[in-house]
PDB file of N, CA and C in Angstrom:
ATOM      1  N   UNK A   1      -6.634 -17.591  39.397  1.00  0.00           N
ATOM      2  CA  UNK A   1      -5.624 -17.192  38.445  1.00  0.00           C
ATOM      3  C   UNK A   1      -6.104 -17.398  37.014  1.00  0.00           C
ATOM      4  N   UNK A   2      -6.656 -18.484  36.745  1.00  0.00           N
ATOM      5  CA  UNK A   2      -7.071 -18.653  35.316  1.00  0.00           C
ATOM      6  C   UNK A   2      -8.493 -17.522  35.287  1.00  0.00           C
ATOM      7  N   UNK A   3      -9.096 -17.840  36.014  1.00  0.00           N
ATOM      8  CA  UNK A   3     -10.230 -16.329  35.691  1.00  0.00           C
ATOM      9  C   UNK A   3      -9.203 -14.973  35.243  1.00  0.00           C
ATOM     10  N   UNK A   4      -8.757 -14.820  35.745  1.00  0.00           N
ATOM     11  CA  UNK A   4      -7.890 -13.402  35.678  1.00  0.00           C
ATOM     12  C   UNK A   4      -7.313 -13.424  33.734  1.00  0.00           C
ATOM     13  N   UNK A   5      -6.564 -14.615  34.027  1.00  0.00           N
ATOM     14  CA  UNK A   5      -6.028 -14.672  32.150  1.00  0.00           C
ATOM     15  C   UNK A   5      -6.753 -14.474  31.326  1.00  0.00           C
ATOM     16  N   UNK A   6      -8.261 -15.655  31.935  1.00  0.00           N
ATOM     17  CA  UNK A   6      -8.807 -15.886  30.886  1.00  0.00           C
ATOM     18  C   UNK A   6      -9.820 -14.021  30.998  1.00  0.00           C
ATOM     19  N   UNK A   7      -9.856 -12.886  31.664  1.00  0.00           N
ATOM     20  CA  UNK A   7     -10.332 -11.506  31.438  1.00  0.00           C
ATOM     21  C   UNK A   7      -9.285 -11.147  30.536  1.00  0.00           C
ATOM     22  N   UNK A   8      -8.334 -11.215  31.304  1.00  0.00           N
ATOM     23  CA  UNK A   8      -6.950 -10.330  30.134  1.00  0.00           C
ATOM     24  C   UNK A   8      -7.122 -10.944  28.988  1.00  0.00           C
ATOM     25  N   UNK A   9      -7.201 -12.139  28.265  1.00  0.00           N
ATOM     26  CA  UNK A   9      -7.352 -12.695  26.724  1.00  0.00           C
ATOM     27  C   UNK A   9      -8.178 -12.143  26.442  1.00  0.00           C
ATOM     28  N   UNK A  10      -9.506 -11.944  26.708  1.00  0.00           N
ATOM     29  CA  UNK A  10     -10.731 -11.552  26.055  1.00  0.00           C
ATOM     30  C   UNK A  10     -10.311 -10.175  25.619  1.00  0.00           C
ATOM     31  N   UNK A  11      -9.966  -9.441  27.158  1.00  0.00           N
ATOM     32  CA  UNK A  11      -9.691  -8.007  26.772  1.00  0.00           C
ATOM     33  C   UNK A  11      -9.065  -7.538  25.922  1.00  0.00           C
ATOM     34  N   UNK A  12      -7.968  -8.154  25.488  1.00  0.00           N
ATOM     35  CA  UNK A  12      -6.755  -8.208  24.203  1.00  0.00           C
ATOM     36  C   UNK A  12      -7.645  -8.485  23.068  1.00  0.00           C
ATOM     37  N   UNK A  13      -8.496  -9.718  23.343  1.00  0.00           N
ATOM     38  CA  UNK A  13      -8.883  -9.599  21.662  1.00  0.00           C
ATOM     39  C   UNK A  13      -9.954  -8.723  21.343  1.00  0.00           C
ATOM     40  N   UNK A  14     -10.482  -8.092  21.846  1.00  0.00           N
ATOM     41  CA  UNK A  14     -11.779  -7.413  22.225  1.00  0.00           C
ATOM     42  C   UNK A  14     -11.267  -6.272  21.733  1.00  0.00           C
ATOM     43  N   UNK A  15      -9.896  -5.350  22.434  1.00  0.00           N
ATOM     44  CA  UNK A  15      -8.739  -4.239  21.620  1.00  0.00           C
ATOM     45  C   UNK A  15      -8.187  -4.522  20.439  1.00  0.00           C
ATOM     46  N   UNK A  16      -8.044  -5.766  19.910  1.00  0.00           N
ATOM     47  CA  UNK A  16      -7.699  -5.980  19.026  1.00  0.00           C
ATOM     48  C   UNK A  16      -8.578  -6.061  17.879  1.00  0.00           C
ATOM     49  N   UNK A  17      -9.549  -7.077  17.792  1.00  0.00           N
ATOM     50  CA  UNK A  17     -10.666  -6.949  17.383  1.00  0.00           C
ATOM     51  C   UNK A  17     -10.903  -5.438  16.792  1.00  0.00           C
ATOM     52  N   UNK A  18     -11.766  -5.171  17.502  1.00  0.00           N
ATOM     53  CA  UNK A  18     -12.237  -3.351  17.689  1.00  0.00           C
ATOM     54  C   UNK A  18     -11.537  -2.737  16.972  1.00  0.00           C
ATOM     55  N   UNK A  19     -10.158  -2.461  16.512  1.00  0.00           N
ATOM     56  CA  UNK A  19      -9.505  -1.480  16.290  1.00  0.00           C
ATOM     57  C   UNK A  19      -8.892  -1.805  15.099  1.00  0.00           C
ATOM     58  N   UNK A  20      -9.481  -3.070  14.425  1.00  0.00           N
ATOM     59  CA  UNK A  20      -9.510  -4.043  12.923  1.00  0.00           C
ATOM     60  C   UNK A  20      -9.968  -3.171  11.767  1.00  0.00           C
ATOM     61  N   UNK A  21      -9.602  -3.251  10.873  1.00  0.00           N
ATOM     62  CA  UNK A  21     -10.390  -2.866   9.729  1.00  0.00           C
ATOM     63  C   UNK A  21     -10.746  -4.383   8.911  1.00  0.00           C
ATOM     64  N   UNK A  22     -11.558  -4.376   8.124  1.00  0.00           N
ATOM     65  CA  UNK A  22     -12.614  -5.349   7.745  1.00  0.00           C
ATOM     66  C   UNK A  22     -12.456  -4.856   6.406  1.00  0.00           C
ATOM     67  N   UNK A  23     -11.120  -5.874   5.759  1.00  0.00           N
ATOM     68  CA  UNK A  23     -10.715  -5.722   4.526  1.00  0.00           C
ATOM     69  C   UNK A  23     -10.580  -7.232   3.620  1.00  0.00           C
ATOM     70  N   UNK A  24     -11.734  -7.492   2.541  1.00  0.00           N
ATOM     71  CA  UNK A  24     -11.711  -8.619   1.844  1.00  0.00           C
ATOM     72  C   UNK A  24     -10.123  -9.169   1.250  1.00  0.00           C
ATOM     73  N   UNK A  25     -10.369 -10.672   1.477  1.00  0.00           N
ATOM     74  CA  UNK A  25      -9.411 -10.716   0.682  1.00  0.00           C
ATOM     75  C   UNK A  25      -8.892 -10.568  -0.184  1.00  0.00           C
ATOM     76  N   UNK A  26      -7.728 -10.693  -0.957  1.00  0.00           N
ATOM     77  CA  UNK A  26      -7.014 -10.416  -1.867  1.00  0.00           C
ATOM     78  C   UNK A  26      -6.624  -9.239  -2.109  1.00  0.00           C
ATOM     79  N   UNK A  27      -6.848  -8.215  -1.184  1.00  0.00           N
ATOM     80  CA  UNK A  27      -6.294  -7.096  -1.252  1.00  0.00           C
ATOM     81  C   UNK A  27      -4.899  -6.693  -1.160  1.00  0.00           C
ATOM     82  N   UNK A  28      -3.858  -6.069  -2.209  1.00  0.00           N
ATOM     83  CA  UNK A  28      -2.401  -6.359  -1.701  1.00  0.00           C
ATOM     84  C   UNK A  28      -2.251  -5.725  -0.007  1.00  0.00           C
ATOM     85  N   UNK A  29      -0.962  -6.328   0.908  1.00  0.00           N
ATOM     86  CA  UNK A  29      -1.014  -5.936   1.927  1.00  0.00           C
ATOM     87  C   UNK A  29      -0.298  -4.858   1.774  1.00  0.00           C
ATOM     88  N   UNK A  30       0.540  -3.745   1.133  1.00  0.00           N
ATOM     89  CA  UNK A  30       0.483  -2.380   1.150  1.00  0.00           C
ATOM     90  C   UNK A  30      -0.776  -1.125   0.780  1.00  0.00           C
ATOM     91  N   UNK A  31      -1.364  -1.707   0.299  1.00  0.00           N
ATOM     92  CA  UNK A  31      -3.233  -1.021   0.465  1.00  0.00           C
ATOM     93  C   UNK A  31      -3.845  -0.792   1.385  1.00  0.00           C
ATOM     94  N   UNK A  32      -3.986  -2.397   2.413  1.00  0.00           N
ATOM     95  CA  UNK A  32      -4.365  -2.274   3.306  1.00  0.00           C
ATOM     96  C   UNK A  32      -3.446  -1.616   4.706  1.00  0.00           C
ATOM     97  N   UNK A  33      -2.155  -1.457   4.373  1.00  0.00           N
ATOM     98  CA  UNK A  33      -1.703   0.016   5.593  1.00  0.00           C
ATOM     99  C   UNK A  33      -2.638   1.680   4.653  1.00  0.00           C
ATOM    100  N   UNK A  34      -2.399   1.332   3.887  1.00  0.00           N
ATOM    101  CA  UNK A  34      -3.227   2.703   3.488  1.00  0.00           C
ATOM    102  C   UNK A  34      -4.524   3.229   3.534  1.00  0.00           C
ATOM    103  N   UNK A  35      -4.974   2.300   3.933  1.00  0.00           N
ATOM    104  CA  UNK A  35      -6.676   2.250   3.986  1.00  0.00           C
ATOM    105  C   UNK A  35      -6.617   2.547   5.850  1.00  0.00           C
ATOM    106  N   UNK A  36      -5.685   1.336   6.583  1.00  0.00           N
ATOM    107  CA  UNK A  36      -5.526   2.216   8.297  1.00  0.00           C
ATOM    108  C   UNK A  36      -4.718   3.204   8.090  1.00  0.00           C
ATOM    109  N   UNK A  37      -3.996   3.799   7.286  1.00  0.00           N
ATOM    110  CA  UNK A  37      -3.652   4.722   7.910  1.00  0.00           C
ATOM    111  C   UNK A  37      -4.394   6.494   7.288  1.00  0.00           C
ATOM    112  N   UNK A  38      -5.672   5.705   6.577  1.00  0.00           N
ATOM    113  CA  UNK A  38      -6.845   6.758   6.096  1.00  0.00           C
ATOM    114  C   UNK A  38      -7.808   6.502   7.193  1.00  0.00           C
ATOM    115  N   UNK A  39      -7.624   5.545   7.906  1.00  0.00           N
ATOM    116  CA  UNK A  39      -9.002   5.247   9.088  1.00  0.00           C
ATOM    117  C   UNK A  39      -8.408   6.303  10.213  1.00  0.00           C
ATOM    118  N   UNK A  40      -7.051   6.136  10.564  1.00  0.00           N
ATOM    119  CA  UNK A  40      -6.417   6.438  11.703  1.00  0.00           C
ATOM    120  C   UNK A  40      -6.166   8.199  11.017  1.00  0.00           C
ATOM    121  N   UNK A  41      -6.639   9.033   9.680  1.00  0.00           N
ATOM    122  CA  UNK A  41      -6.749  10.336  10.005  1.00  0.00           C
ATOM    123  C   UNK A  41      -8.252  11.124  10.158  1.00  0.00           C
ATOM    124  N   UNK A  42      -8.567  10.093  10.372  1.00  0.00           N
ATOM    125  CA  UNK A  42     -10.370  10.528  10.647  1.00  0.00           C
ATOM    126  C   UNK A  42     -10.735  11.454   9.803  1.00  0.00           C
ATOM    127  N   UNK A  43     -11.011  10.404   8.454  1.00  0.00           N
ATOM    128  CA  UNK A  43     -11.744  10.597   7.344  1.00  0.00           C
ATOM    129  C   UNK A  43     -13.048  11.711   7.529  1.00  0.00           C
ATOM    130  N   UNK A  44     -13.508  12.514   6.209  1.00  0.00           N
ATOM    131  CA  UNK A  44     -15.443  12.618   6.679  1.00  0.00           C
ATOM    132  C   UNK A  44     -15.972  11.198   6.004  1.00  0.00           C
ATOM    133  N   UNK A  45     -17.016  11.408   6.512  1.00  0.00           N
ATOM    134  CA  UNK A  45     -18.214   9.928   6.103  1.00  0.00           C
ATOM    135  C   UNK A  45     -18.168   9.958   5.375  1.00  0.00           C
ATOM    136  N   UNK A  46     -18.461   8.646   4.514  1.00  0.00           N
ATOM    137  CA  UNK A  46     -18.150   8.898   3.110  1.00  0.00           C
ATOM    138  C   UNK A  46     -16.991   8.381   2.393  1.00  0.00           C
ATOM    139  N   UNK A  47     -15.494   8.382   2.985  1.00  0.00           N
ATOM    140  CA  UNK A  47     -14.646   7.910   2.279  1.00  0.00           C
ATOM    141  C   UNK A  47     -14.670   6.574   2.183  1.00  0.00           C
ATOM    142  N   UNK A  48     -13.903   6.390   0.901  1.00  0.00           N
ATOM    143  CA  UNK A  48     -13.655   5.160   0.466  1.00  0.00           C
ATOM    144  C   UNK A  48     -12.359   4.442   0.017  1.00  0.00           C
ATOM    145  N   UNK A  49     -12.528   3.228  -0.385  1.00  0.00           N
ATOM    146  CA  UNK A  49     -11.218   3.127  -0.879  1.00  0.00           C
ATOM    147  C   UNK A  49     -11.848   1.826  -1.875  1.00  0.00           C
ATOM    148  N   UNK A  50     -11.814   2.162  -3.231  1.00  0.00           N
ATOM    149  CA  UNK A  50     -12.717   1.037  -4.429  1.00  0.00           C
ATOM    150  C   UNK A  50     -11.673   0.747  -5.223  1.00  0.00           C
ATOM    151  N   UNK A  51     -11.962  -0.873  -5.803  1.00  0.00           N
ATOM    152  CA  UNK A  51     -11.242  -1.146  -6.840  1.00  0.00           C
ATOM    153  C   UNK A  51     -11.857  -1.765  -8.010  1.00  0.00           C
ATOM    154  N   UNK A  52     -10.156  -1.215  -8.942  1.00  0.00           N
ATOM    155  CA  UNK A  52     -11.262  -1.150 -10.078  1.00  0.00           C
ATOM    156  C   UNK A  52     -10.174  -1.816 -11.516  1.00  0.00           C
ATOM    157  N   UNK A  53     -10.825  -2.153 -12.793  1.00  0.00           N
ATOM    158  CA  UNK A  53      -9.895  -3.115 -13.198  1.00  0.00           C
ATOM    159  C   UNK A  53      -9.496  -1.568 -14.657  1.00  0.00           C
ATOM    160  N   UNK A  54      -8.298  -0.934 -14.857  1.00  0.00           N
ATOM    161  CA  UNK A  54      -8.013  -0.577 -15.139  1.00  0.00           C
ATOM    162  C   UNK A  54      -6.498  -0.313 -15.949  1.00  0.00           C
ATOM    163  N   UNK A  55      -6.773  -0.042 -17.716  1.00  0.00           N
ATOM    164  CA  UNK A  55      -6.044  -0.563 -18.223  1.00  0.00           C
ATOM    165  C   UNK A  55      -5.015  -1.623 -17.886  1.00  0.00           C
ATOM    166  N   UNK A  56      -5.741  -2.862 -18.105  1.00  0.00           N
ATOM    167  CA  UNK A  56      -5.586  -4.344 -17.950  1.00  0.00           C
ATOM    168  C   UNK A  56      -4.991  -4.639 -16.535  1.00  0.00           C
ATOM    169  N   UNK A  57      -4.992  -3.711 -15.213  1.00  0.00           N
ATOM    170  CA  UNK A  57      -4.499  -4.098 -14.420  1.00  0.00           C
ATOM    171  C   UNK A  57      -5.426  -3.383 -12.755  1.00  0.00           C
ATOM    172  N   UNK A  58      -5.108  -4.292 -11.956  1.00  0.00           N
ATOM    173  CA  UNK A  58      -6.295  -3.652 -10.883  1.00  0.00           C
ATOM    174  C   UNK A  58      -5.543  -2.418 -10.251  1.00  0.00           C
ATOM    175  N   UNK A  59      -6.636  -1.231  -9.884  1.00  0.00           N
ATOM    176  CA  UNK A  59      -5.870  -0.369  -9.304  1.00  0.00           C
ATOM    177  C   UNK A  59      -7.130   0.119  -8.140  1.00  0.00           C
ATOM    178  N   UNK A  60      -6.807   1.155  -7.930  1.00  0.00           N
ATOM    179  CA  UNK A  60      -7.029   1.451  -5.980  1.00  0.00           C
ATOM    180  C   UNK A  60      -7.457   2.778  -5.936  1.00  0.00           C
ATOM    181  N   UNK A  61      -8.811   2.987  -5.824  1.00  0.00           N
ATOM    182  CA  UNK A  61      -8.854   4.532  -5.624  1.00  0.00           C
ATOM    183  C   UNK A  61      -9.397   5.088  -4.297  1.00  0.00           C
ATOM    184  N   UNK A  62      -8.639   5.797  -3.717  1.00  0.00           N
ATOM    185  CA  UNK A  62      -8.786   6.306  -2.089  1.00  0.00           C
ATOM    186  C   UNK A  62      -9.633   7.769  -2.189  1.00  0.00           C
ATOM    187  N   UNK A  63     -10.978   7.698  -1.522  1.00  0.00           N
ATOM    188  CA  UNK A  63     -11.427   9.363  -1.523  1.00  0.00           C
ATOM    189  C   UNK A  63     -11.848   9.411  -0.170  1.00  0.00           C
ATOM    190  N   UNK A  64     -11.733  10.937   0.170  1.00  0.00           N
ATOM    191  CA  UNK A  64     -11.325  11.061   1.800  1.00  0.00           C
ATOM    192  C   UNK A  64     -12.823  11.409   1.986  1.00  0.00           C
ATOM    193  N   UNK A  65     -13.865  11.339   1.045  1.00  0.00           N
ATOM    194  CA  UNK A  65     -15.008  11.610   1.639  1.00  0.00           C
ATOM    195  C   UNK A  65     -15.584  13.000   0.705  1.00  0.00           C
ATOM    196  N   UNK A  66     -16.732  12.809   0.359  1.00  0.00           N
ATOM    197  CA  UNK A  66     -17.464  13.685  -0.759  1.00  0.00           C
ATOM    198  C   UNK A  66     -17.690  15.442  -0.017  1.00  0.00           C
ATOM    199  N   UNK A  67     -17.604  15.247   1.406  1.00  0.00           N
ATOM    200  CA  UNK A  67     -17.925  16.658   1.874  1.00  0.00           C
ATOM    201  C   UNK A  67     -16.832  17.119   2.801  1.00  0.00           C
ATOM    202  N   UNK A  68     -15.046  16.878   2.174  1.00  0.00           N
ATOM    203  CA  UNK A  68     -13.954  17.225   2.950  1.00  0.00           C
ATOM    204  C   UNK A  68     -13.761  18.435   2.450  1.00  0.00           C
ATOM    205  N   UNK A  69     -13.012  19.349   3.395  1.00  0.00           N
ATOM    206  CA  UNK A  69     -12.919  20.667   3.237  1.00  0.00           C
ATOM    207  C   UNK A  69     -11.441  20.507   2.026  1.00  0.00           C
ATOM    208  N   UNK A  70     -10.812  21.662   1.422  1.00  0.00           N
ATOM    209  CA  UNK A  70      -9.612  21.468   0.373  1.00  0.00           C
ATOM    210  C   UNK A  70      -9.667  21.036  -0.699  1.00  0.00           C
ATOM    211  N   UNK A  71     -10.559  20.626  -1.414  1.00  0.00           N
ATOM    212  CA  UNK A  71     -10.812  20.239  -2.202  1.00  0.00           C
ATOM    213  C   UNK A  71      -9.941  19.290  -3.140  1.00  0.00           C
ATOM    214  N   UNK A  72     -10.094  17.995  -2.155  1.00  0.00           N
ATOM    215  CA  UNK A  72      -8.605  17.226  -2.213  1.00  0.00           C
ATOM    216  C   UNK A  72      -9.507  15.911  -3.244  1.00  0.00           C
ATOM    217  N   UNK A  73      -8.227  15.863  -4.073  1.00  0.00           N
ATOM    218  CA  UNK A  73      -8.525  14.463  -5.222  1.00  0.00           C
ATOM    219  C   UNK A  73      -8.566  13.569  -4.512  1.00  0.00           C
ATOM    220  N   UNK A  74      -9.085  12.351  -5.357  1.00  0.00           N
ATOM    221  CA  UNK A  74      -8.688  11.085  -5.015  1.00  0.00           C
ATOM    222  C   UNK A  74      -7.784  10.146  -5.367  1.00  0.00           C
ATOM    223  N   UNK A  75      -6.687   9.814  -4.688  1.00  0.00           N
ATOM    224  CA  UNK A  75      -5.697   9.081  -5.209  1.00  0.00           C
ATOM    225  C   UNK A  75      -6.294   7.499  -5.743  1.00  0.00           C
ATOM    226  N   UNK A  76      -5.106   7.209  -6.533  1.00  0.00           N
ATOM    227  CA  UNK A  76      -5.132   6.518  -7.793  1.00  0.00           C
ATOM    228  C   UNK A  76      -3.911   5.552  -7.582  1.00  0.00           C
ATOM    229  N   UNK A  77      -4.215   4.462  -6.861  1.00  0.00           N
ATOM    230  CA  UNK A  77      -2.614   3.164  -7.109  1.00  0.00           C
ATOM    231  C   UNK A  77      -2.866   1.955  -7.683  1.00  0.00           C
ATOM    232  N   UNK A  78      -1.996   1.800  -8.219  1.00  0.00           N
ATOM    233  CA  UNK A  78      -1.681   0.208  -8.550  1.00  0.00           C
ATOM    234  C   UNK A  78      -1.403  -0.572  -7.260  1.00  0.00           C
ATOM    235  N   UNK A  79      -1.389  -1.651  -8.288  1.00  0.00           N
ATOM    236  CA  UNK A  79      -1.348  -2.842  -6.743  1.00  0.00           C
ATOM    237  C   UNK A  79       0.047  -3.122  -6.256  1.00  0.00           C
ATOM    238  N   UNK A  80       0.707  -2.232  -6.356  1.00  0.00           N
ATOM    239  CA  UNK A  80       2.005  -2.526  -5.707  1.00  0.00           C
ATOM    240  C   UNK A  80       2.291  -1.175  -5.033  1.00  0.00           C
ATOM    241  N   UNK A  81       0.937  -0.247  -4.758  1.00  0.00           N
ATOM    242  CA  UNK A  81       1.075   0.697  -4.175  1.00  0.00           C
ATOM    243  C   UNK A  81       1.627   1.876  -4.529  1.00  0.00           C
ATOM    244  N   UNK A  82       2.220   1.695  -5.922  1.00  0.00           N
ATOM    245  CA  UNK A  82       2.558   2.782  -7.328  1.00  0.00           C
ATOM    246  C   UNK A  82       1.750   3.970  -7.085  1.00  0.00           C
ATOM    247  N   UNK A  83       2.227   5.270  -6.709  1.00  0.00           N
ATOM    248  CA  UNK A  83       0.905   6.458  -6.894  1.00  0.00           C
ATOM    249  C   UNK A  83       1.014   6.687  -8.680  1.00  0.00           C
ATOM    250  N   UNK A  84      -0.165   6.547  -9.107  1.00  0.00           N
ATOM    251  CA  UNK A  84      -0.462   6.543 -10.929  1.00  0.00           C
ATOM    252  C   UNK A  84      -1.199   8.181 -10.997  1.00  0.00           C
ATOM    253  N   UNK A  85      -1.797   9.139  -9.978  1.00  0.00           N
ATOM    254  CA  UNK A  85      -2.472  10.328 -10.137  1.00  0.00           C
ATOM    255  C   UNK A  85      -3.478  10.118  -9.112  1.00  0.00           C
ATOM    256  N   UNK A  86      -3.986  11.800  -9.215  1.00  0.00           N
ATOM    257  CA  UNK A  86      -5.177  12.322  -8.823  1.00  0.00           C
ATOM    258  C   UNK A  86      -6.311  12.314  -9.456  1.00  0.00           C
ATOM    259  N   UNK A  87      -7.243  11.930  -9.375  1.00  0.00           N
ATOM    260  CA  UNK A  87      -8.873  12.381 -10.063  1.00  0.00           C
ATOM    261  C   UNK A  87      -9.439  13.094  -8.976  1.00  0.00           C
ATOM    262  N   UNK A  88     -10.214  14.130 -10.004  1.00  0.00           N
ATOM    263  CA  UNK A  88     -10.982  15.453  -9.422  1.00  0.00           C
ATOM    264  C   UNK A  88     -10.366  16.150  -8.731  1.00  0.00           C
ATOM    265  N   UNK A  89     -10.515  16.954  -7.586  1.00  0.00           N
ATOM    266  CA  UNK A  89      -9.641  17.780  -7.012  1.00  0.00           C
ATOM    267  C   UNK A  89      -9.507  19.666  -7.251  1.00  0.00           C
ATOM    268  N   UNK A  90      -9.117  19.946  -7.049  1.00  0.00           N
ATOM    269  CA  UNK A  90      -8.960  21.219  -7.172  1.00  0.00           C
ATOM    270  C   UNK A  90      -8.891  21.311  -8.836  1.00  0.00           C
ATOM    271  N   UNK A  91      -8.423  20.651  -9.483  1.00  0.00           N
ATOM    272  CA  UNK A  91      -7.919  20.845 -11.170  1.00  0.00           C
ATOM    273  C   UNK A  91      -9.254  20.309 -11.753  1.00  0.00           C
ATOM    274  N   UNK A  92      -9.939  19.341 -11.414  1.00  0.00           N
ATOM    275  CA  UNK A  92     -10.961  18.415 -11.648  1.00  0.00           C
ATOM    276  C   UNK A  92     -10.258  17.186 -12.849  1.00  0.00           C
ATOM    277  N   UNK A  93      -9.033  16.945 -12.358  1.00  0.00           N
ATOM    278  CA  UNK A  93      -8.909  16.394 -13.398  1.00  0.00           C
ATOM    279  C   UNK A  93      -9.565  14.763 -13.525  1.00  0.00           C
ATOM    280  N   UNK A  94      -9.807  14.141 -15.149  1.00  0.00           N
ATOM    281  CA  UNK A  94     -10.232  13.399 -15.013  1.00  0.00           C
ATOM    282  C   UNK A  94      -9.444  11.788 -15.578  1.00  0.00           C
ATOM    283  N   UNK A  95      -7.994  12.501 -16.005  1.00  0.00           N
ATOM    284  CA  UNK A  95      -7.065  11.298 -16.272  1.00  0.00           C
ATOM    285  C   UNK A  95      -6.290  10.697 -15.829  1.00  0.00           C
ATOM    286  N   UNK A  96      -5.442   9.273 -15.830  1.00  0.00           N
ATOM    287  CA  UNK A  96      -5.217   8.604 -15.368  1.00  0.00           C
ATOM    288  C   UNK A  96      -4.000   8.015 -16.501  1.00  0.00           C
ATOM    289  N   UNK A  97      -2.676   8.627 -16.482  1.00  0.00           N
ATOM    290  CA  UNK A  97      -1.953   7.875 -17.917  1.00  0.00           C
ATOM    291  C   UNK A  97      -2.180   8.637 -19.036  1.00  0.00           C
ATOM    292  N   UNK A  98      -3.006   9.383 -18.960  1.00  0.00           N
ATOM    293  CA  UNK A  98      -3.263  10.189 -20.500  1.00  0.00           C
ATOM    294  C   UNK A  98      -4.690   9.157 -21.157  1.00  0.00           C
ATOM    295  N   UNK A  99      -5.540   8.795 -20.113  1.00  0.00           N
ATOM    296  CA  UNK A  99      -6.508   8.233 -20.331  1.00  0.00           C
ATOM    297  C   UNK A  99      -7.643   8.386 -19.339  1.00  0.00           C
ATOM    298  N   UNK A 100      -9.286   8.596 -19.859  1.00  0.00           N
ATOM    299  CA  UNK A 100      -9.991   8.955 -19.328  1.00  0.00           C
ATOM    300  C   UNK A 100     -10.687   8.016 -18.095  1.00  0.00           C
ATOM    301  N   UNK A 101     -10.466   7.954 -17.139  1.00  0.00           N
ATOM    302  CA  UNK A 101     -10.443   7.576 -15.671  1.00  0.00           C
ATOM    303  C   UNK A 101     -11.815   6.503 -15.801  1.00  0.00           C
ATOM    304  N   UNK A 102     -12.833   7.394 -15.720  1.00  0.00           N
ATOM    305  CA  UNK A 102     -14.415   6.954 -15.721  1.00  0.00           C
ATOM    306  C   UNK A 102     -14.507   6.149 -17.412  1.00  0.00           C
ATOM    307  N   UNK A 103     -14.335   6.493 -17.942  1.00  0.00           N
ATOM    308  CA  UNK A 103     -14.868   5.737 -19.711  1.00  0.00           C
ATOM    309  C   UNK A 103     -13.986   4.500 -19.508  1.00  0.00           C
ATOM    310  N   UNK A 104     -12.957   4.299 -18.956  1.00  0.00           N
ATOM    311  CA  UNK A 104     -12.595   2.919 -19.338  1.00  0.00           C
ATOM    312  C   UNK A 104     -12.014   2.204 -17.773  1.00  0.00           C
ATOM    313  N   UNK A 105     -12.221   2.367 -17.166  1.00  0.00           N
ATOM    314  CA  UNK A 105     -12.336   1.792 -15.880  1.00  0.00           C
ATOM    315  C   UNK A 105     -13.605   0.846 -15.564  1.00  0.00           C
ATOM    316  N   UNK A 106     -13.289   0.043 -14.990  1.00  0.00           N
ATOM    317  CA  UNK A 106     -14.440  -0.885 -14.644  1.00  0.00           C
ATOM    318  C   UNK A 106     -14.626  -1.428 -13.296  1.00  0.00           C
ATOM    319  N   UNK A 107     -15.523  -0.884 -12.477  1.00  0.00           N
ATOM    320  CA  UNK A 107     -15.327  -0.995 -10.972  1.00  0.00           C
ATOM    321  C   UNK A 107     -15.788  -2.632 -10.266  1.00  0.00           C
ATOM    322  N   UNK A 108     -15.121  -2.341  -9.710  1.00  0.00           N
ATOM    323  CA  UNK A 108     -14.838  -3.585  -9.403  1.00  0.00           C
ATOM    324  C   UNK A 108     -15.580  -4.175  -7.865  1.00  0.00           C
ATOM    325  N   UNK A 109     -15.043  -3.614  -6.504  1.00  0.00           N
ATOM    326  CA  UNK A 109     -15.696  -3.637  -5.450  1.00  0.00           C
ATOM    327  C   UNK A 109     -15.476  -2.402  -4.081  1.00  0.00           C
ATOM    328  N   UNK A 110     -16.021  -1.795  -3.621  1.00  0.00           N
ATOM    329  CA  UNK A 110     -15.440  -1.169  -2.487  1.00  0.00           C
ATOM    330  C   UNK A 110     -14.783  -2.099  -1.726  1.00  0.00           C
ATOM    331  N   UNK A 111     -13.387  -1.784  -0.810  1.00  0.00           N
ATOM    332  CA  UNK A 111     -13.028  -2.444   0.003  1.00  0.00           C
ATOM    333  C   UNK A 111     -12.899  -1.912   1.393  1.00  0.00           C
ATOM    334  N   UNK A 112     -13.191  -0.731   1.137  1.00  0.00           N
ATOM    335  CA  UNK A 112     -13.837   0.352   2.538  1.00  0.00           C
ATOM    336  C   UNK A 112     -14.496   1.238   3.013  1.00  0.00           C
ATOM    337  N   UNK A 113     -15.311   1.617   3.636  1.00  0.00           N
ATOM    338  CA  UNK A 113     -15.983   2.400   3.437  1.00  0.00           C
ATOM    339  C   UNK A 113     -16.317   3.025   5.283  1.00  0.00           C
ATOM    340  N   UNK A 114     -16.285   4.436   5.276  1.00  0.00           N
ATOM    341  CA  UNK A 114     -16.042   4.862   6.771  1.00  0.00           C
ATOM    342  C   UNK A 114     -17.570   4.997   6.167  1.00  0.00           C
ATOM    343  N   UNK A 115     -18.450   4.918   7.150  1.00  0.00           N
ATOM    344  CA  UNK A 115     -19.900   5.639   7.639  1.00  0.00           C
ATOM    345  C   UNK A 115     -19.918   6.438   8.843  1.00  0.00           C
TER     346      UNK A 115
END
């Protein structure tokens, strides 16, 4: 009987485990549903999800991957999961607030990355 549990525990954490995303700390925990629920639409290679310290506050930029078909932006949140805009995209736009995205942003770390 204990052989048997002790298969079923492993197996549980083994599914559990496995099916983890591998997200540093301090990340707010509404990011990290957004980051699984960018894993769970099967991203192309490539996407990410980086942060970055922007006008005086950290924010979150999600890209579904450099060679996705639609020519879809990359979203842009604050840490309370605020959508703040798109960069690039069909428009190419490059602001954020009425401020230029790349010139005053300061990156900070990836916190995901599909390969």
């Amino acid at each position: 009987m204990k052989s048997i549990l002790s298969i079923l525990a492993f197996a549980i954490f083994c599914n559990l485990s496995c099916n983890g995303i591998d997200i540093p700390e301090g990340v707010p925990s509404c990011l990290k549903e957004k980051i699984k629920e960018l894993k769970k639409s099967k991203p192309c290679d490539g996407a990410t999800a980086d942060e970055y310290v922007f006008q005086n506050m950290n924010v979150y930029v999600m890209d579904v991957g450099p060679n996705c078909c639609c020519d879809r932006g990359s979203a842009v949140f604050d840490q309370d999961c605020g959508f703040l805009g798109s960069l690039g995209g069909f428009t190419g736009n490059v602001e954020i607030n009425g401020v230029k995205f790349s010139e005053n942003a300061e990156y900070v770390r990836t916190i995901w990355e599909k390969k």
